[in-house]
Protein backbone atom coordinates (compact mmCIF):
# COMPACT_ATOMS: atom_id res chain seq x y z
CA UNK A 1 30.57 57.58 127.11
CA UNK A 2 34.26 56.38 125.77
CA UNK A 3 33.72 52.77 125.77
CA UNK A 4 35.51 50.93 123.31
CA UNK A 5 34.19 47.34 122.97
CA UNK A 6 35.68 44.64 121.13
CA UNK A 7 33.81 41.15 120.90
CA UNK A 8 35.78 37.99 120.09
CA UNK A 9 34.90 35.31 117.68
CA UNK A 10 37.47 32.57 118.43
CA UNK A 11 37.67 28.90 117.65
CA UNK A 12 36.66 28.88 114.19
CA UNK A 13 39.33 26.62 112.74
CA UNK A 14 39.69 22.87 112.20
CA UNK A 15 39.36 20.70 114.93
CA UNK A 16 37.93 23.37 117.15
CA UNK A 17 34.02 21.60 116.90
CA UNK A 18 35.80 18.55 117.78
CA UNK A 19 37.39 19.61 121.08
CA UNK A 20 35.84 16.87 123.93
CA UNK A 21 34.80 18.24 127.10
CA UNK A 22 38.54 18.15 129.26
CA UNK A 23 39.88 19.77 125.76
CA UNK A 24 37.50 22.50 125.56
CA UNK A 25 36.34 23.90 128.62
CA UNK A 26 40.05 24.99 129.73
CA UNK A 27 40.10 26.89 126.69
CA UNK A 28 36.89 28.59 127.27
CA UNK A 29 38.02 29.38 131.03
CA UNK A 30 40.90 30.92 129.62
CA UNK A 31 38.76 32.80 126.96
CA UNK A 32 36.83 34.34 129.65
CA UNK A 33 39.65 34.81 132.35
CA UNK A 34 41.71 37.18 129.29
CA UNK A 35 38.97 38.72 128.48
CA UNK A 36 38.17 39.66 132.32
CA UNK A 37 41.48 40.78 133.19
CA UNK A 38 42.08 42.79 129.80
CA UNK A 39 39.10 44.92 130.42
CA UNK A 40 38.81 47.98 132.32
CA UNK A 41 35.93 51.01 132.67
CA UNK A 42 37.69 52.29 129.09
CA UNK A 43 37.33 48.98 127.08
CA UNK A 44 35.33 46.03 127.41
CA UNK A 45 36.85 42.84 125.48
CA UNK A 46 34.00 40.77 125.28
CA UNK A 47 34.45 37.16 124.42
CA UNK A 48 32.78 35.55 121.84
CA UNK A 49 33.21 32.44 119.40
CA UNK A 50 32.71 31.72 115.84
CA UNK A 51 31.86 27.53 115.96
CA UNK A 52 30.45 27.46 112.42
CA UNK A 53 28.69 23.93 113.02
CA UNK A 54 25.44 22.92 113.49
CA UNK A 55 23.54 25.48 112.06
CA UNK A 56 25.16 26.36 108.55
CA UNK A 57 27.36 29.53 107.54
CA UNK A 58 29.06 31.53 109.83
CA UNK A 59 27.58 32.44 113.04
CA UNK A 60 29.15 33.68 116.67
CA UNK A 61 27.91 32.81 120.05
CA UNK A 62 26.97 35.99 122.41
CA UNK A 63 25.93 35.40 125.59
CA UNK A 64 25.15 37.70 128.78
CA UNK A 65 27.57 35.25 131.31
CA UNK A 66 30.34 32.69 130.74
CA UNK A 67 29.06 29.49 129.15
CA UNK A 68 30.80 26.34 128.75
CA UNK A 69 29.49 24.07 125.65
CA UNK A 70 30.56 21.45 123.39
CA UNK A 71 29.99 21.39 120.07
CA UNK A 72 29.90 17.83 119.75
CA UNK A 73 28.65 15.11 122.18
CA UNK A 74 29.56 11.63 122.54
CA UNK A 75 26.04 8.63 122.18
CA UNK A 76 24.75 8.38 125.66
CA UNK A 77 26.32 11.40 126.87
CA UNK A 78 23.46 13.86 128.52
CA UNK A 79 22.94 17.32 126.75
CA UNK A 80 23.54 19.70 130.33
CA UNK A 81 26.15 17.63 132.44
CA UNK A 82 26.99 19.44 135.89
CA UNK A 83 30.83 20.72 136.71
CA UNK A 84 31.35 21.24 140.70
CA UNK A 85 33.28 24.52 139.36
CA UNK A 86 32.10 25.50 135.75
CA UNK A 87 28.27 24.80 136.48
CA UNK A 88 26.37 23.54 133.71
CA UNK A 89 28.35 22.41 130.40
CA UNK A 90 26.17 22.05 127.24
CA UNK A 91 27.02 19.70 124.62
CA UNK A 92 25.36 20.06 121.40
CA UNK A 93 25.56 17.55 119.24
CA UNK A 94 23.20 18.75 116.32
CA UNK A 95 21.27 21.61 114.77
CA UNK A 96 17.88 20.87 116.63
CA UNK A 97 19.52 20.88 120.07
CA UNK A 98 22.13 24.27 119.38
CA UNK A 99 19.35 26.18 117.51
CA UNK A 100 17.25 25.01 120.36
CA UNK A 101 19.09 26.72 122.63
CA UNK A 102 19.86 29.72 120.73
CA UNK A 103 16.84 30.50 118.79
CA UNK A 104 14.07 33.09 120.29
CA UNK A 105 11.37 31.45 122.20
CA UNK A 106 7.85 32.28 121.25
CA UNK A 107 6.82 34.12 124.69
CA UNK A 108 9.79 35.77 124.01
CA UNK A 109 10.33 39.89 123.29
């Protein structure tokens, strides 16, 4: 086939998990943008991101389509909050709710 693949695992430093909403999302569009226009039929650069909160050790986020989460979330704030451009925007605030949303459900493959 020839396709090289390369996926990311950004965002695993200090502060990262306590990027707000208008801090993290641009980085995410970004993120997926690069990763978009640095791709061709000969190498896929697939992005990807190492958060290391919420649910111990190290773990990296894969999913099929851009998503746009928070890894923390302010009292009162909704989980799913809707962007007129992004969509939906996640903000996980604890293991429950991210290894809710991760985890395979039981009707599941």
């Amino acid at each position: 086939m020839g396709i090289d693949i390369v996926h990311l695992a950004e965002f695993h430093y200090g502060s990262s998990s306590r990027w707000n909403q208008q801090d993290r999302t641009p980085k995410l569009q970004l993120l997926h943008a690069e990763c978009r226009r640095l791709s061709d039929n000969r190498f896929l650069l697939l992005p990807g991101e190492e958060p290391n909160v919420h649910l111990g050790g190290h773990w990296i986020s894969f999913f099929p389509k851009p998503v746009y989460w928070v890894l923390n979330r302010p009292l009162g704030t909704p989980f799913v909050m809707k962007d007129p451009k992004l969509g939906r925007i996640y903000q996980s605030a604890v293991r429950p709710i991210c290894y809710d949303c991760c985890a395979p459900k039981a009707d599941s493959p």
